[in-house]
N, C-alpha and C. Protein backbone atom coordinates (compact mmCIF):
# COMPACT_ATOMS: atom_id res chain seq x y z
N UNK A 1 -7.60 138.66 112.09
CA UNK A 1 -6.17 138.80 112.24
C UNK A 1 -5.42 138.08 111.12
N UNK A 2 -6.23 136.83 110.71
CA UNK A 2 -5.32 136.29 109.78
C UNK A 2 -5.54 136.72 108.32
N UNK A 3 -6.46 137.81 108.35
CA UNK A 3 -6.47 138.72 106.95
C UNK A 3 -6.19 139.66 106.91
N UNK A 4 -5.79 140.05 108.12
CA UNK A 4 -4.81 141.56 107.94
C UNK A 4 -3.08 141.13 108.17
N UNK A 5 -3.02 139.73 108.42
CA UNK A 5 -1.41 139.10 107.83
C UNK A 5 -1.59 139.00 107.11
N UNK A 6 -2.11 138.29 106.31
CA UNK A 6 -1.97 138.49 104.56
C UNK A 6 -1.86 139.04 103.88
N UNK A 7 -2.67 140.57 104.04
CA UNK A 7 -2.39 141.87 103.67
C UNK A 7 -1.04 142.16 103.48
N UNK A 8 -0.54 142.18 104.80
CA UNK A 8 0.93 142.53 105.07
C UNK A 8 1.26 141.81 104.20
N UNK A 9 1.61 140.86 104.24
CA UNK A 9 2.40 139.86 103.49
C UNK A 9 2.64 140.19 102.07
N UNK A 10 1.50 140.37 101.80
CA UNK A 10 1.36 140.63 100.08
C UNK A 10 1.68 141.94 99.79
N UNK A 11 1.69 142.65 100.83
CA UNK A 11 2.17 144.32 100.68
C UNK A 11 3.63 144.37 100.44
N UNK A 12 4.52 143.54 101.61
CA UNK A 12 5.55 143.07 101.52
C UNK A 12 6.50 142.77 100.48
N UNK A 13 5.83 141.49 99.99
CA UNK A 13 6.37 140.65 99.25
C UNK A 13 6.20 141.62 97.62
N UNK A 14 5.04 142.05 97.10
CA UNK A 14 4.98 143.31 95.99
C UNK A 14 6.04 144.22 96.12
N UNK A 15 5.97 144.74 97.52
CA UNK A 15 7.41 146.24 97.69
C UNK A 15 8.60 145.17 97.22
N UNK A 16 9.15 143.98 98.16
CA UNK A 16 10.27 143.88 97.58
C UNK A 16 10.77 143.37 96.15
N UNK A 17 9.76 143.05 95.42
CA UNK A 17 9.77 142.97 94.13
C UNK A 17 9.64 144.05 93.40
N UNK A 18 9.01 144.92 93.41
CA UNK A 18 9.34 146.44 93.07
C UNK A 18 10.40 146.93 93.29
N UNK A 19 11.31 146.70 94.52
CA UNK A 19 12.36 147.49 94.53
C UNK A 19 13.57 146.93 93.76
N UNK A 20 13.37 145.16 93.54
CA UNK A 20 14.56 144.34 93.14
C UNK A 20 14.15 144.78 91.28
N UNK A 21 13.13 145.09 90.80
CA UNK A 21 12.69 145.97 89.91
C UNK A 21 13.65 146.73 89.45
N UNK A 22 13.60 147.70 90.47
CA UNK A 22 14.14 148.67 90.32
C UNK A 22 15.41 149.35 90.12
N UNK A 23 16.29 148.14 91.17
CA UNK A 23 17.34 148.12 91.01
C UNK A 23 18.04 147.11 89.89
N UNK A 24 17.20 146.37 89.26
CA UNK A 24 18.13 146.11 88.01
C UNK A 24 18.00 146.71 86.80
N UNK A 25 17.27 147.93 86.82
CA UNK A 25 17.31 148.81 85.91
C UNK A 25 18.68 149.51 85.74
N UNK A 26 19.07 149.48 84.57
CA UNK A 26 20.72 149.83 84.62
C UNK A 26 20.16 151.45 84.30
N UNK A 27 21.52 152.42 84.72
CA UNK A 27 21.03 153.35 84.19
C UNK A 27 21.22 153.63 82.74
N UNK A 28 20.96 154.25 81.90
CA UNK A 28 21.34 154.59 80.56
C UNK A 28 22.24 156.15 80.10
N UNK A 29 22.00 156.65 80.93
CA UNK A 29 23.23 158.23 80.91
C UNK A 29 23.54 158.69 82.53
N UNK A 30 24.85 159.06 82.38
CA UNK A 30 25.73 159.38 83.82
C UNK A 30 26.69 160.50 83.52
N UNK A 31 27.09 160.81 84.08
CA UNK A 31 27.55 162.61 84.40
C UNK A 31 29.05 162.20 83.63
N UNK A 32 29.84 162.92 82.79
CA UNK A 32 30.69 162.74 82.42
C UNK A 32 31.89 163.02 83.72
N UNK A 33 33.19 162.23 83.77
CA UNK A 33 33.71 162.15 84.76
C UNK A 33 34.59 163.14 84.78
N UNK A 34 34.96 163.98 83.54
CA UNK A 34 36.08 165.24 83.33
C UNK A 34 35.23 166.20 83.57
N UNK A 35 34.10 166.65 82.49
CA UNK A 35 33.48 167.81 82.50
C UNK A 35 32.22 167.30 83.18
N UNK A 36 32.07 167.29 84.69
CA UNK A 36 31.29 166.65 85.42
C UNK A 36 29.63 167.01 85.81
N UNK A 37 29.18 168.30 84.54
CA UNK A 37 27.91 168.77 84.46
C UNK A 37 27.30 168.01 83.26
N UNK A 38 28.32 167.08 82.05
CA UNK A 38 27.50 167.29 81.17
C UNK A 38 27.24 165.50 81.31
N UNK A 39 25.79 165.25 80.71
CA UNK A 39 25.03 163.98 80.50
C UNK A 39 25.88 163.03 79.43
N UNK A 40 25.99 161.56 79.75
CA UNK A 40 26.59 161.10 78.83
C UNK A 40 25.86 159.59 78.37
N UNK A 41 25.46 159.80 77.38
CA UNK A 41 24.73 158.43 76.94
C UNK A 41 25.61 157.12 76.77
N UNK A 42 25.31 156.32 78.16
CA UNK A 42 25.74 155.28 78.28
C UNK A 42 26.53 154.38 76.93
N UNK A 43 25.46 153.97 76.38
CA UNK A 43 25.69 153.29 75.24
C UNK A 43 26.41 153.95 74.09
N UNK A 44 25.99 154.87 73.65
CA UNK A 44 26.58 155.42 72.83
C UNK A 44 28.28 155.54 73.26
N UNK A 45 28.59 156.30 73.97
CA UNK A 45 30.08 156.21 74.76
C UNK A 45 30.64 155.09 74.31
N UNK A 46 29.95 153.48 75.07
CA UNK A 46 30.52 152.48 74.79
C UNK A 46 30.68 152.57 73.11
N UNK A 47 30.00 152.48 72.40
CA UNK A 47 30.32 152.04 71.11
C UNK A 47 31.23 153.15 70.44
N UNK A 48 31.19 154.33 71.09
CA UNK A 48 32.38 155.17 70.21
C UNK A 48 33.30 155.51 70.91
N UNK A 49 33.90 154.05 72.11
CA UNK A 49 35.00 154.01 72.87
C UNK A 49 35.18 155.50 73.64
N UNK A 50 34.57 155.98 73.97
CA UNK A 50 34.78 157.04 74.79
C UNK A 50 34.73 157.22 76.34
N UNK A 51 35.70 155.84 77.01
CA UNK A 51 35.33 155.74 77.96
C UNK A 51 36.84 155.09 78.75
N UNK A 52 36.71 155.30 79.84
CA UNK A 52 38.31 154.71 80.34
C UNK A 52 37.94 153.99 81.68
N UNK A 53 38.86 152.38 81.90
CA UNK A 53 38.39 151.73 83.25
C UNK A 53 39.84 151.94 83.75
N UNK A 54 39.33 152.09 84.89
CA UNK A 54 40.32 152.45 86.10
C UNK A 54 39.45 151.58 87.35
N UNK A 55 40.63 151.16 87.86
CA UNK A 55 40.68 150.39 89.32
C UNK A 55 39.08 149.81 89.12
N UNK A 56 38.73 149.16 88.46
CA UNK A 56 37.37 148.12 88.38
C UNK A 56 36.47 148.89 88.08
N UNK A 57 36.56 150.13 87.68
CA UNK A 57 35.14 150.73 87.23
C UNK A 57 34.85 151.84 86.22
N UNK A 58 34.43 152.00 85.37
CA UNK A 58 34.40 152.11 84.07
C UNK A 58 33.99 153.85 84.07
N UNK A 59 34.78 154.58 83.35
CA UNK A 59 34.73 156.42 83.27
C UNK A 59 33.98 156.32 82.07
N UNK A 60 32.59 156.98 81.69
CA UNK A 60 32.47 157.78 80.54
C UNK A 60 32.87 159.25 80.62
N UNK A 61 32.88 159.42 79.12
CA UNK A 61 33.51 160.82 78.70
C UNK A 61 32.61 161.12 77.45
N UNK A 62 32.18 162.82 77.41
CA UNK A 62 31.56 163.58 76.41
C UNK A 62 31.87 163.93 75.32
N UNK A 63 33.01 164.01 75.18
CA UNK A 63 33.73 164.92 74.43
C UNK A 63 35.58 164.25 74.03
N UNK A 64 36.05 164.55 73.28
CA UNK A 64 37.31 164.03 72.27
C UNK A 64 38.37 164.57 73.78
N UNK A 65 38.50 165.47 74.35
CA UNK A 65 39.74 165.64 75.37
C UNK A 65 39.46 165.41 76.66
N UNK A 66 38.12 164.65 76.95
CA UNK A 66 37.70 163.89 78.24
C UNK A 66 38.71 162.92 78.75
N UNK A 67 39.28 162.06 77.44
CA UNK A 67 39.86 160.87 77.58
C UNK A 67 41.71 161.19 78.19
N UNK A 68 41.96 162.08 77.48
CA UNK A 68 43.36 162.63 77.40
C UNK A 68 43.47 163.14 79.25
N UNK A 69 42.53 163.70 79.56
CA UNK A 69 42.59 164.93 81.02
C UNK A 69 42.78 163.38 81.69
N UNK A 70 41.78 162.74 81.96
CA UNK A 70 41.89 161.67 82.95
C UNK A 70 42.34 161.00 82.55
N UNK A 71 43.51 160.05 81.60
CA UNK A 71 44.16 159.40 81.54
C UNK A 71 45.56 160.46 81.96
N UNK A 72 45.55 161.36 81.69
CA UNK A 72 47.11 162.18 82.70
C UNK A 72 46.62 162.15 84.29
N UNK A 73 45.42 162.40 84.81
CA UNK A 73 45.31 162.08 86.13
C UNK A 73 44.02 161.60 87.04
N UNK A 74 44.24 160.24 86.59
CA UNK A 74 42.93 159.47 87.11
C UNK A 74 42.50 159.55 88.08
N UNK A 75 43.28 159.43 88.89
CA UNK A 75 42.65 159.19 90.51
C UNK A 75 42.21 160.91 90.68
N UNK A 76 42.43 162.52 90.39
CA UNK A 76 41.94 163.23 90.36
C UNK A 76 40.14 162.80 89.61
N UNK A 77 39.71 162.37 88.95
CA UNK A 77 38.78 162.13 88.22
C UNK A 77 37.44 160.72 89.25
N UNK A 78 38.82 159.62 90.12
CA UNK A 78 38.20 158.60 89.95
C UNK A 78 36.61 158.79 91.39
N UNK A 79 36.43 159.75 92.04
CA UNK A 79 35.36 159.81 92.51
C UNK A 79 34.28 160.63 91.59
N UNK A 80 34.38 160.29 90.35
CA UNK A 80 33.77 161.02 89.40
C UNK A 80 32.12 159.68 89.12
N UNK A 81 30.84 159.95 88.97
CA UNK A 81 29.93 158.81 88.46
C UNK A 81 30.91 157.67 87.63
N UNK A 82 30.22 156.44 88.29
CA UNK A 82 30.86 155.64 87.43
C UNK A 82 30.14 154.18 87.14
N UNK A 83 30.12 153.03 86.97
CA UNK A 83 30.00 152.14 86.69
C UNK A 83 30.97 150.64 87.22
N UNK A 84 30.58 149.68 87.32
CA UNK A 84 31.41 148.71 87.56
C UNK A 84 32.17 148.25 86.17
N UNK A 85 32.93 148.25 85.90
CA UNK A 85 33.80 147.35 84.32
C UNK A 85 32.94 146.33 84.35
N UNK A 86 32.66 146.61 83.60
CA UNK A 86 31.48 145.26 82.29
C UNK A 86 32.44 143.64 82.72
N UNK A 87 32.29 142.75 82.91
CA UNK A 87 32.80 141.36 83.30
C UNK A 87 33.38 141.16 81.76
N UNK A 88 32.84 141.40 81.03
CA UNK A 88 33.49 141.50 79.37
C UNK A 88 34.75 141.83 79.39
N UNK A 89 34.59 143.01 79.79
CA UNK A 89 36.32 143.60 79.70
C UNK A 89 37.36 143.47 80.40
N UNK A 90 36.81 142.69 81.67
CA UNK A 90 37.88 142.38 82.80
C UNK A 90 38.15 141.31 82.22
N UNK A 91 37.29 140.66 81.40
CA UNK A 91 37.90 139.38 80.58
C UNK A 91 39.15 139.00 79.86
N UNK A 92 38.52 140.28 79.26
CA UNK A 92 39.28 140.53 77.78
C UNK A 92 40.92 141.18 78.63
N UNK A 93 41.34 141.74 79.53
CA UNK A 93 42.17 141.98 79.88
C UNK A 93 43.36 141.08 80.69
N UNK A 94 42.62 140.12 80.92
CA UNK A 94 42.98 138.81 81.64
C UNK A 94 43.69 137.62 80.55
């Protein structure tokens, strides 16, 4: 009995480290929030500013008139994939 608790235990204790794994894997591409089929590489976005934060959480966009549509009407957009605002930028706004 006390080696088939251990088992458990160690079965346990592996899953929840696998899953805390798992979940700090950020993702790296998310659905653009205007044109909501197409893939948008995380990073890249960030560095060629193609991206808009609204109410704490951060819009990427694909394309040059992504930015324009949802800045005329965000909250149409804001159940769109999104992200939390980077602690950086809530900084920088403060």
């Amino acid at each position: 009995m006390n080696k088939f608790a251990f088992v458990l235990a160690a079965l346990a204790i592996s899953s929840a480290a696998f899953a805390q794994d798992k979940k700090a894997a950020a993702p790296t591409t998310i659905k653009c929030a205007v044109m909501a089929g197409k893939d948008v590489n995380i990073k890249d976005a960030t560095e060629h500013k193609m991206f808009a934060d609204y109410k704490g959480n951060r819009y990427f966009f694909c394309c040059g008139g992504c930015p324009e549509a949802f800045k005329k009407d965000s909250a149409k957009y804001a159940k769109a994939p999104h992200i939390a605002t980077p602690k950086e930028a809530k900084a920088k706004k403060a």
